[in-house]
C-alpha atoms as a PDB file:
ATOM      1  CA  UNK A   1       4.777  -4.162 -55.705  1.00  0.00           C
ATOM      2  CA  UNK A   2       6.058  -7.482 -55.490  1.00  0.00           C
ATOM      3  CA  UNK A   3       9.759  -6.526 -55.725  1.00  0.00           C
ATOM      4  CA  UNK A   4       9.196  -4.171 -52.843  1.00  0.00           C
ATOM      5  CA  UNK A   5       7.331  -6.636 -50.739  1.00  0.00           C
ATOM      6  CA  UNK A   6      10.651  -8.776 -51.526  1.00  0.00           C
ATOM      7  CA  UNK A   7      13.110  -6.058 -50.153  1.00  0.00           C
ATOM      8  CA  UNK A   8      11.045  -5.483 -47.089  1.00  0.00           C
ATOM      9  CA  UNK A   9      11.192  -9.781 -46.496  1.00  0.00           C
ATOM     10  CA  UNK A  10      15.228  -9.551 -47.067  1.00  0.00           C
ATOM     11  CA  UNK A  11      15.484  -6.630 -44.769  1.00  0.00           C
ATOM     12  CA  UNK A  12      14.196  -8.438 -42.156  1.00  0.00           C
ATOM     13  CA  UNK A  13      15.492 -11.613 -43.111  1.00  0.00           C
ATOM     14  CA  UNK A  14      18.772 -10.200 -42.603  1.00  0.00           C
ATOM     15  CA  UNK A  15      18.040  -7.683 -39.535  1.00  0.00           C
ATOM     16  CA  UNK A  16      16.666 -11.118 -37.614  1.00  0.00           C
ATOM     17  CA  UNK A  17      19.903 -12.957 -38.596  1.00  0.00           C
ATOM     18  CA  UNK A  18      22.138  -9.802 -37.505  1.00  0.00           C
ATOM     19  CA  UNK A  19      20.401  -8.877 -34.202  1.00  0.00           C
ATOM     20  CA  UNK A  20      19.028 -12.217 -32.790  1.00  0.00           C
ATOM     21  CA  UNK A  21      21.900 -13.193 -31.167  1.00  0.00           C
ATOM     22  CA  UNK A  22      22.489 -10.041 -29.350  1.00  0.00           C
ATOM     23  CA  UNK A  23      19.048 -10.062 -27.925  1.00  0.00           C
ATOM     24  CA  UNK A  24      19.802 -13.163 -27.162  1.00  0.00           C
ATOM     25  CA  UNK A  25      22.887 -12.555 -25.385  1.00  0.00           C
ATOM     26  CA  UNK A  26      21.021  -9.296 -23.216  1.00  0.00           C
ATOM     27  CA  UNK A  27      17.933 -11.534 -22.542  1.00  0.00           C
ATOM     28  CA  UNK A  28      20.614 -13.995 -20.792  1.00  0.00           C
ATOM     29  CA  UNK A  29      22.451 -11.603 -19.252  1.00  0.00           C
ATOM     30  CA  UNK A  30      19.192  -9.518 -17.617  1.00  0.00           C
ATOM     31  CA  UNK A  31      17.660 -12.494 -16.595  1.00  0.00           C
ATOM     32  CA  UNK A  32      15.960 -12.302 -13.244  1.00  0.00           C
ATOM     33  CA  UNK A  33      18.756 -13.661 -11.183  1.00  0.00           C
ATOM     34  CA  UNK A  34      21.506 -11.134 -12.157  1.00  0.00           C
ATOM     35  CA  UNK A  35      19.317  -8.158 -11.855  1.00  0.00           C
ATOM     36  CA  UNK A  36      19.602  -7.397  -8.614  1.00  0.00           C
ATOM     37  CA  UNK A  37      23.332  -6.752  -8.939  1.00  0.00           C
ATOM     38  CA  UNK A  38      22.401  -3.952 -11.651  1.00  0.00           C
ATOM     39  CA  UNK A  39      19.795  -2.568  -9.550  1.00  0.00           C
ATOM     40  CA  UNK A  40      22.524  -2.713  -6.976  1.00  0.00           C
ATOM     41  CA  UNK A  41      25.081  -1.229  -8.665  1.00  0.00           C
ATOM     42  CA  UNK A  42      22.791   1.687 -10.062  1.00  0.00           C
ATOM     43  CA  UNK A  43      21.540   2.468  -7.063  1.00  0.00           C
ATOM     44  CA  UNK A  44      25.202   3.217  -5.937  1.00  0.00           C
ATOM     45  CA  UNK A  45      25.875   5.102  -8.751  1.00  0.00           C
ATOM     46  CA  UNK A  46      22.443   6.954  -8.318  1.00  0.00           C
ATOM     47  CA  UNK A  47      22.929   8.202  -4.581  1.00  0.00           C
ATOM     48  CA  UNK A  48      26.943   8.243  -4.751  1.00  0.00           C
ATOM     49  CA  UNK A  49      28.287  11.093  -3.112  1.00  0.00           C
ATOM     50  CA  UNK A  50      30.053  12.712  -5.585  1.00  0.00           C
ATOM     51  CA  UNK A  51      29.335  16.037  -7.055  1.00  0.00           C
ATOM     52  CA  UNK A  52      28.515  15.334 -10.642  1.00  0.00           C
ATOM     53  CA  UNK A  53      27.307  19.681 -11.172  1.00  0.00           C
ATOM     54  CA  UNK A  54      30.370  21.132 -10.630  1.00  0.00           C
ATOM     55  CA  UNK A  55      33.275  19.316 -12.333  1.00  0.00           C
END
């Protein structure tokens, strides 16, 4: 029990040490200020004119 309670704490020792700086990273780059450009930009995208159905 106690060596599997130590593999779980190492797996997410290690998934933390992999993956916080690329939540990092997103959580700068959606901040509140550059979100209107992707709501822009998706909105385009959304209600572009071209014909996605019959390509």
């Amino acid at each position: 029990m106690i060596l599997l309670l130590f593999f779980v704490l190492l797996i997410q020792f290690f998934t933390n040490w992999i993956f916080e700086p690329i939540v990092s990273f997103l959580e700068y780059g959606l901040e509140i200020r550059i979100l209107p450009i992707i709501a822009l930009v998706g909105l385009f995208l959304l209600f572009s004119a071209k014909d996605f159905e019959n390509t």
